[in-house]
Protein backbone atom coordinates (compact mmCIF):
# COMPACT_ATOMS: atom_id res chain seq x y z
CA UNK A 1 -9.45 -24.18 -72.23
CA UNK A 2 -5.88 -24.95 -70.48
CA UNK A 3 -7.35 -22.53 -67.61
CA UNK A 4 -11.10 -24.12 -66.95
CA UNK A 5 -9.27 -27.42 -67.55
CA UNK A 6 -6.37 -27.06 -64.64
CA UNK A 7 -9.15 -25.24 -61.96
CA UNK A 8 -11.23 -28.62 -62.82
CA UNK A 9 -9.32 -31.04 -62.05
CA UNK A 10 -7.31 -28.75 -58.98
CA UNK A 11 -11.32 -28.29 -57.50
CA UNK A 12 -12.09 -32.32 -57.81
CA UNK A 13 -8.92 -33.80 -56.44
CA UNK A 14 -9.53 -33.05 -53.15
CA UNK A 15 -12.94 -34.31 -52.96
CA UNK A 16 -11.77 -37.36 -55.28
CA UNK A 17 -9.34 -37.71 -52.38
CA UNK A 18 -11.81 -37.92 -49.00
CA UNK A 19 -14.06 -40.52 -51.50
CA UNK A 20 -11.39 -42.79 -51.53
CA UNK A 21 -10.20 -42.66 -48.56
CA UNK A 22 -13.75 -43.27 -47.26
CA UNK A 23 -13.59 -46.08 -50.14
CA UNK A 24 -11.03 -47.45 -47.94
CA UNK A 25 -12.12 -46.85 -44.70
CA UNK A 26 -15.61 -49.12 -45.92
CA UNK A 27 -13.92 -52.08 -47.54
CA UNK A 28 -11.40 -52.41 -44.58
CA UNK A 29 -13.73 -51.68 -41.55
CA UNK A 30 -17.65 -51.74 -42.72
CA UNK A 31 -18.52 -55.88 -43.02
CA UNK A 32 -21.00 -57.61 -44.39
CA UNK A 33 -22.24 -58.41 -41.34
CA UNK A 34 -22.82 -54.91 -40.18
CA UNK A 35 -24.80 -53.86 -43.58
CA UNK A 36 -26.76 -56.48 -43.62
CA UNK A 37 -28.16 -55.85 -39.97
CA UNK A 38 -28.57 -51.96 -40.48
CA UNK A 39 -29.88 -52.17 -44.70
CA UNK A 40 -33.83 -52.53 -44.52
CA UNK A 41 -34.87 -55.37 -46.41
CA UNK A 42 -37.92 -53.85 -48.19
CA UNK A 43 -36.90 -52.00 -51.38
CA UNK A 44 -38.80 -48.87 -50.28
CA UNK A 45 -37.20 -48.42 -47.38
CA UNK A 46 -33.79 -48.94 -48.70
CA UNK A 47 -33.85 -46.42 -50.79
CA UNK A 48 -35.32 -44.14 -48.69
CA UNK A 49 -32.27 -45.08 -46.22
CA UNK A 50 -29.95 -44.56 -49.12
CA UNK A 51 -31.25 -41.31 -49.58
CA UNK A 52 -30.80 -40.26 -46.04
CA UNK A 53 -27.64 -41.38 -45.46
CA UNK A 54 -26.01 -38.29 -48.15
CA UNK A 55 -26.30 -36.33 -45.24
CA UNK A 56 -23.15 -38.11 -43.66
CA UNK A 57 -20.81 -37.98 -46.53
CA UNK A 58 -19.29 -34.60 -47.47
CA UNK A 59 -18.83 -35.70 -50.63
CA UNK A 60 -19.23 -34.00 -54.24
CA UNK A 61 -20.59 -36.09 -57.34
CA UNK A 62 -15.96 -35.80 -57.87
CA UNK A 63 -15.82 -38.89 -55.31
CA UNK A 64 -19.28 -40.73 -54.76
CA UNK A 65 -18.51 -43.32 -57.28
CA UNK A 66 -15.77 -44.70 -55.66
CA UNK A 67 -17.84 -44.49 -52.17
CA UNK A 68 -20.51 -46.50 -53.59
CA UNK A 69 -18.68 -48.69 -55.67
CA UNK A 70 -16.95 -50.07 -52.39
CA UNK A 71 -20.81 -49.74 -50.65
CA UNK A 72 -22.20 -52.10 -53.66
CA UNK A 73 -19.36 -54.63 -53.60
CA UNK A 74 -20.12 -54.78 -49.30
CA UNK A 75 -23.47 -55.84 -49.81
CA UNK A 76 -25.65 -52.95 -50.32
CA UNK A 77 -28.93 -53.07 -52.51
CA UNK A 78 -27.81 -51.44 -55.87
CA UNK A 79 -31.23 -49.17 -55.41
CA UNK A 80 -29.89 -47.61 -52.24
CA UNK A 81 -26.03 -47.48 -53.60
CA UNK A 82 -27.76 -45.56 -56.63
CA UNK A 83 -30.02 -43.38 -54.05
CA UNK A 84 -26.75 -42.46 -51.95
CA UNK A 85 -24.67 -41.58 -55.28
CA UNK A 86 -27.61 -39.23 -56.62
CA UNK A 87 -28.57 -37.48 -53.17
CA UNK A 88 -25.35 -37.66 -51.98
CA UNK A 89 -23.72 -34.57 -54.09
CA UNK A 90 -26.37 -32.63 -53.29
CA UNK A 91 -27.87 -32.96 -49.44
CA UNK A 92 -24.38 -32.50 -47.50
CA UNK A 93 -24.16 -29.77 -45.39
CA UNK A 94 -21.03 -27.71 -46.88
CA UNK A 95 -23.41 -27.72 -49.99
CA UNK A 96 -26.45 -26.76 -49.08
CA UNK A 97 -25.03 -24.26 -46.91
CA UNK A 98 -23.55 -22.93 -50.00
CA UNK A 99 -26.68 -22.49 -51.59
CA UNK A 100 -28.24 -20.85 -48.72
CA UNK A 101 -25.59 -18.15 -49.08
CA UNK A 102 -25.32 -18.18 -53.11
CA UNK A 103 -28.93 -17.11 -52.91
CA UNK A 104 -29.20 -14.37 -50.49
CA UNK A 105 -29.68 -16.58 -47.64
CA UNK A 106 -33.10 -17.63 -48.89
CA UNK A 107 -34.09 -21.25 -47.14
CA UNK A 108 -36.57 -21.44 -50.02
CA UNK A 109 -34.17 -22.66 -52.68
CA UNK A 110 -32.02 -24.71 -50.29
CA UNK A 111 -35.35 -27.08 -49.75
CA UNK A 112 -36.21 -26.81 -53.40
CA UNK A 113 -33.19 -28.32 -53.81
CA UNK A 114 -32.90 -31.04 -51.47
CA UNK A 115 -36.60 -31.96 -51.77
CA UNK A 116 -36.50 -32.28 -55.55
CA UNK A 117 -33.17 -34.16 -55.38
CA UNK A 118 -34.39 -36.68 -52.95
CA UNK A 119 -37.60 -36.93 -55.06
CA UNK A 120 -35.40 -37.53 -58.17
CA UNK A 121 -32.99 -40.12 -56.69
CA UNK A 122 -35.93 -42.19 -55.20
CA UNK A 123 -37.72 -42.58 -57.77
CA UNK A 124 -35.05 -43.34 -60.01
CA UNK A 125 -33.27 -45.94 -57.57
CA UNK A 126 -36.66 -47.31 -57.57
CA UNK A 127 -36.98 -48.08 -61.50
CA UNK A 128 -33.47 -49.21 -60.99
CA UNK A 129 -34.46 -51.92 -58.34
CA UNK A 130 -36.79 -53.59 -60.57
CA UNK A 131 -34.86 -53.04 -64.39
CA UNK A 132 -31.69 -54.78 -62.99
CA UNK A 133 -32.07 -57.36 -59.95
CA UNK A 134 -27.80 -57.99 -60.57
CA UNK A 135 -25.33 -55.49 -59.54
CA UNK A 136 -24.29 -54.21 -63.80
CA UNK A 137 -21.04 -53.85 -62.78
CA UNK A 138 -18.24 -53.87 -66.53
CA UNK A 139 -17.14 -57.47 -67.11
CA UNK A 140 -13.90 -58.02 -64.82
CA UNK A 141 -15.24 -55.67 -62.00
CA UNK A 142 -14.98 -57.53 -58.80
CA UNK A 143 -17.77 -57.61 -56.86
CA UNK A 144 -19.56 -59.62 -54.24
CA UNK A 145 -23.27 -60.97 -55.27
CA UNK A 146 -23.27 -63.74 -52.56
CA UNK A 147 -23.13 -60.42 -49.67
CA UNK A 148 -25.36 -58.26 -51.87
CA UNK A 149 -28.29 -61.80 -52.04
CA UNK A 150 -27.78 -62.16 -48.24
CA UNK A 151 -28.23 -58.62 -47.36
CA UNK A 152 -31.43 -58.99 -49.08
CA UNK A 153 -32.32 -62.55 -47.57
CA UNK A 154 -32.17 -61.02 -44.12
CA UNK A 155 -28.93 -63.72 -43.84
CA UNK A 156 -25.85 -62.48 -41.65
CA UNK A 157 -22.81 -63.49 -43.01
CA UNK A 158 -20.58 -65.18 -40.62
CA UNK A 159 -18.42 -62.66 -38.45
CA UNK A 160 -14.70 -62.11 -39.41
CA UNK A 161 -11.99 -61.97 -36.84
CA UNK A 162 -10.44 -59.02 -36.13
CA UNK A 163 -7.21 -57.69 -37.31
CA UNK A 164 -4.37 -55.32 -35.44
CA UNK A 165 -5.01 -51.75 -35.93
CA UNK A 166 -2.73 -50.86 -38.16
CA UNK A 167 -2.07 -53.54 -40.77
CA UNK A 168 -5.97 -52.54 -41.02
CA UNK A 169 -4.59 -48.60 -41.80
CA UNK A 170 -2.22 -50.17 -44.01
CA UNK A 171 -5.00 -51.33 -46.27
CA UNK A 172 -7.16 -48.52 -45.86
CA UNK A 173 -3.89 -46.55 -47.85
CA UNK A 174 -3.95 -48.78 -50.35
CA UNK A 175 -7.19 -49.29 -51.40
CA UNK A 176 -7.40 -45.58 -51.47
CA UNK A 177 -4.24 -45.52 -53.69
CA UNK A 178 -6.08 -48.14 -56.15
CA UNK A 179 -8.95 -46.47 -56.07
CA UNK A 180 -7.29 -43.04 -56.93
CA UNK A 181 -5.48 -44.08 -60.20
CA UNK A 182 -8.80 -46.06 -60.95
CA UNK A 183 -11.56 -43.39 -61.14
CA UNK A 184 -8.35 -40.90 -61.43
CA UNK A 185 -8.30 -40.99 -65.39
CA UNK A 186 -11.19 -40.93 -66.00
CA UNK A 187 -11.90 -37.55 -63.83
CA UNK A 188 -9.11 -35.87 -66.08
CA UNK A 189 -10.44 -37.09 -69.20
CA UNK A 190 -14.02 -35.63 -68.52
CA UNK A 191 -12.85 -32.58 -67.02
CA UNK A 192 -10.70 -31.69 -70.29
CA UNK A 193 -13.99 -32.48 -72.55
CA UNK A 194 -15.77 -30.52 -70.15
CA UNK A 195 -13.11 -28.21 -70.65
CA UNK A 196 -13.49 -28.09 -75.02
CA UNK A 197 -17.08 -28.09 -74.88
CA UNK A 198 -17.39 -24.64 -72.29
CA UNK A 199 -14.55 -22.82 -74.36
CA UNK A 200 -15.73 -24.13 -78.11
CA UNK A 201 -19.67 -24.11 -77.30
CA UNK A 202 -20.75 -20.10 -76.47
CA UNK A 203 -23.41 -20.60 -73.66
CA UNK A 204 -25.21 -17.54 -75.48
CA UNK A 205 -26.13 -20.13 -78.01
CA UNK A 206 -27.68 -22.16 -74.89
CA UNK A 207 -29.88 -19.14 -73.56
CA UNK A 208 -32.29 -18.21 -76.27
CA UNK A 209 -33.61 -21.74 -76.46
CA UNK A 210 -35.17 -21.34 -73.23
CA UNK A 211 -38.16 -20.19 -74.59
CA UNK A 212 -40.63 -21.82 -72.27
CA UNK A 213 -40.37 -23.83 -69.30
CA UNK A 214 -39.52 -27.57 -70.84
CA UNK A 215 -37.11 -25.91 -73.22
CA UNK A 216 -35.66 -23.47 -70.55
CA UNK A 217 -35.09 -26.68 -67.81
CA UNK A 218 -33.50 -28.63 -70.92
CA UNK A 219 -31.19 -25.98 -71.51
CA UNK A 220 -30.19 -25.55 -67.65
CA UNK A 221 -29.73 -29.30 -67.72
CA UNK A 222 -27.47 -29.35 -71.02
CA UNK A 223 -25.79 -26.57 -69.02
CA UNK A 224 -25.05 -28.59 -65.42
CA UNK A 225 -24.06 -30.90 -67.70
CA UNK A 226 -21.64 -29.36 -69.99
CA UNK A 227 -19.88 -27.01 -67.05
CA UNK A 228 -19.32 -29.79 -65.06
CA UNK A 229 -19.45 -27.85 -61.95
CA UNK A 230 -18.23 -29.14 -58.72
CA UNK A 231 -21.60 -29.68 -56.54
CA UNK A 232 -20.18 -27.33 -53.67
CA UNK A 233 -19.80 -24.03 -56.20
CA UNK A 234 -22.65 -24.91 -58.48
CA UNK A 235 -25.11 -22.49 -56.56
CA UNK A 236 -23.29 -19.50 -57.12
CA UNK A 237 -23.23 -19.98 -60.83
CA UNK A 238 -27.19 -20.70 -60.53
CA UNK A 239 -27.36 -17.39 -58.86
CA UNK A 240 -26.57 -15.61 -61.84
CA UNK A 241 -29.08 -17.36 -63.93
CA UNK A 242 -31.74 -15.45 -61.93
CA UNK A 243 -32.90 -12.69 -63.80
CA UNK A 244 -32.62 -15.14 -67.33
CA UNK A 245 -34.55 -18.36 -66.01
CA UNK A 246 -37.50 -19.07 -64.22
CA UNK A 247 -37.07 -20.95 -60.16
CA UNK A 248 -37.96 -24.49 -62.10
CA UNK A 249 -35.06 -24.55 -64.48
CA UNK A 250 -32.58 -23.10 -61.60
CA UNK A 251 -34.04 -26.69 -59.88
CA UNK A 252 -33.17 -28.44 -62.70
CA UNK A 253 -29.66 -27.00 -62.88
CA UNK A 254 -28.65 -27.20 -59.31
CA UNK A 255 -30.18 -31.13 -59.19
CA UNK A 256 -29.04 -32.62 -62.12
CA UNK A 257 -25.73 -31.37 -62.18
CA UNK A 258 -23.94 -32.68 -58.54
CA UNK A 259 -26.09 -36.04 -60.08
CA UNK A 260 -24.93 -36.08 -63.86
CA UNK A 261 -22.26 -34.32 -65.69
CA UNK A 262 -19.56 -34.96 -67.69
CA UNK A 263 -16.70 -36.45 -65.42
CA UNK A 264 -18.58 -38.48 -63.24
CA UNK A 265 -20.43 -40.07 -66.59
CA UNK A 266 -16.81 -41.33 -67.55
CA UNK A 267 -16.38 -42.27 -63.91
CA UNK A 268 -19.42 -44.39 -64.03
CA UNK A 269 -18.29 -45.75 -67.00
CA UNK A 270 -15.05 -47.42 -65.81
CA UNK A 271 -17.52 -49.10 -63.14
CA UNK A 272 -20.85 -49.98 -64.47
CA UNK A 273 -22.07 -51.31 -67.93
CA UNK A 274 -22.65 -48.38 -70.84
CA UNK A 275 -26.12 -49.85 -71.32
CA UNK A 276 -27.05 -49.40 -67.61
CA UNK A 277 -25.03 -45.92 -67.33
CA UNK A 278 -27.35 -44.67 -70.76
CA UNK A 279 -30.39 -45.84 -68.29
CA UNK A 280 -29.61 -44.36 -65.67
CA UNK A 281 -29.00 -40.95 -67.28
CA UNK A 282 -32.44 -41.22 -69.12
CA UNK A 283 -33.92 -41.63 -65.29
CA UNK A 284 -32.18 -38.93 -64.01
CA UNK A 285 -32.81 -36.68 -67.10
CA UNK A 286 -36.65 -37.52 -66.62
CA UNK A 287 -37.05 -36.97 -63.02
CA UNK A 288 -35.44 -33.76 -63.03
CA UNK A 289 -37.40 -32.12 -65.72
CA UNK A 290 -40.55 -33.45 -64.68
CA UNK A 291 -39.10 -32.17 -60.85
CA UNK A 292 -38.34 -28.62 -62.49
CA UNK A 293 -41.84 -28.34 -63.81
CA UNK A 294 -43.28 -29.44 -60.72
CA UNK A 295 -41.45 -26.55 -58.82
CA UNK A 296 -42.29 -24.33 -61.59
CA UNK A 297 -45.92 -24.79 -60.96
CA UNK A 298 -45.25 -24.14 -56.98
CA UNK A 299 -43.17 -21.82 -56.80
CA UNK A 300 -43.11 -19.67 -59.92
């Protein structure tokens, strides 16, 4: 347990790391101003444009939250922040190249993958956009509803003057340092109960429920979620899985993982409302199986 636990949280810091420094980076130099011209103002279209824009950030699911936290409290629609922090994880390019090569350098299950994921986020940030018109931030969380109404509104808010460069780096460094001890404790908490459950729970007791393709897509979901994998090694464990489950449940196991597991639930937790985090994993739960058995039907 002391040995998954340690590689855990050693393989997330660095990615925890680059989020909030990019955390930083968008409080102190991305405005108002400048989302609100670039966000599309029809709901569609922003989260389709939420779920493009994972292709940017070289991010694992470690350090989105942060990222979009900072993206939410600029302005940004809460159904393209939520498109962003599902797609995100997965559509990078260090991991999809990493699936191309965990698989035998077989394109077919790299666009499984980012096809289902950006399937999965959309229609989830979707639902999202019309269950909560707020931002369900936890009680006490700054945030900024006033940017977030004009962005939708179409209203630019007035320009700010600009600062010397590097009182501006100055803040970038500390918000980054807030940020870090913020979603910090709750990424070592997760990891060591992601930690207990892989060395007390025998994933042997996992396989033989995947009987048939709902309960073999559940089981590679309880699986993403319980290991807790980081989104850019995930593949390679998938790989293995080949000759046990069918090409739907791998789908389900390399998309709901970099979207939902156990750390960045806890993560999500110190910034959004339980009741809306509980939602939110329903959606993502739904979408993916339904996504698996889609692909199953294709491409089994």
């Amino acid at each position: 347990m002391n040995t998954i636990f340690l590689s855990m949280v050693m393989e997330a810091i660095p990615f925890v790391l680059i989020g909030v420094l990019i955390s930083g980076l968008i409080q102190i130099f991305v405005t108002e101003r400048w989302i609100a011209r670039v966000m599309p103002r029809n709901r569609f279209l922003a989260s389709l444009f939420g779920c493009s824009v994972g292709v940017l950030f070289p991010s694992c699911e470690c350090g989105i939250v942060p990222i979009t936290r900072r993206l939410l409290n600029k302005g940004v629609p809460l159904n393209a922040g939520i498109a962003f922090m599902l797609t995100g994880p997965v559509i990078n390019p260090i991991v999809l190249f990493s699936t191309y090569i965990a698989f035998g350098n077989d394109w077919k299950f790299v666009w499984i993958r980012a096809g289902t994921a950006i399937a999965v986020a959309f229609l989830v940030s979707l639902v999202v956009s019309f269950l909560y018109p707020k931002l369900p931030f936890r009680d006490g969380m700054e945030y900024r509803q006033q940017a977030a109404a004009s962005t939708e509104l179409g209203v630019l808010p007035p320009a700010q003057p600009r600062k010397p460069l590097w009182p501006q780096l100055y803040g970038v460094l500390t918000h980054a340092i807030e940020e870090f001890f913020s979603v910090g404790k709750y990424l070592v908490l997760g990891a060591f109960i992601a930690a207990c459950m892989q060395t007390y729970i025998p994933t042997s007791s996992l396989l033989h429920l995947g009987s048939n393709p709902v309960t073999s897509s559940l089981v590679m979901i309880g699986l993403a979620f319980t290991m807790s994998l980081c989104s850019e090694a995930d593949a390679f464990i998938a790989a293995s899985f080949r000759s046990t489950f069918s090409i739907g449940a791998l789908s389900a196991f390399l998309v709901y993982g970099p979207m939902i597991d156990i750390k960045n639930t806890l993560m999500l937790l110190g910034t959004f409302k339980g009741r809306f985090v509980a939602v939110l994993i329903g959606l993502v739960t739904l979408f993916t199986l339904i996504g698996s058995l889609v692909v199953g039907r294709l491409f089994g």
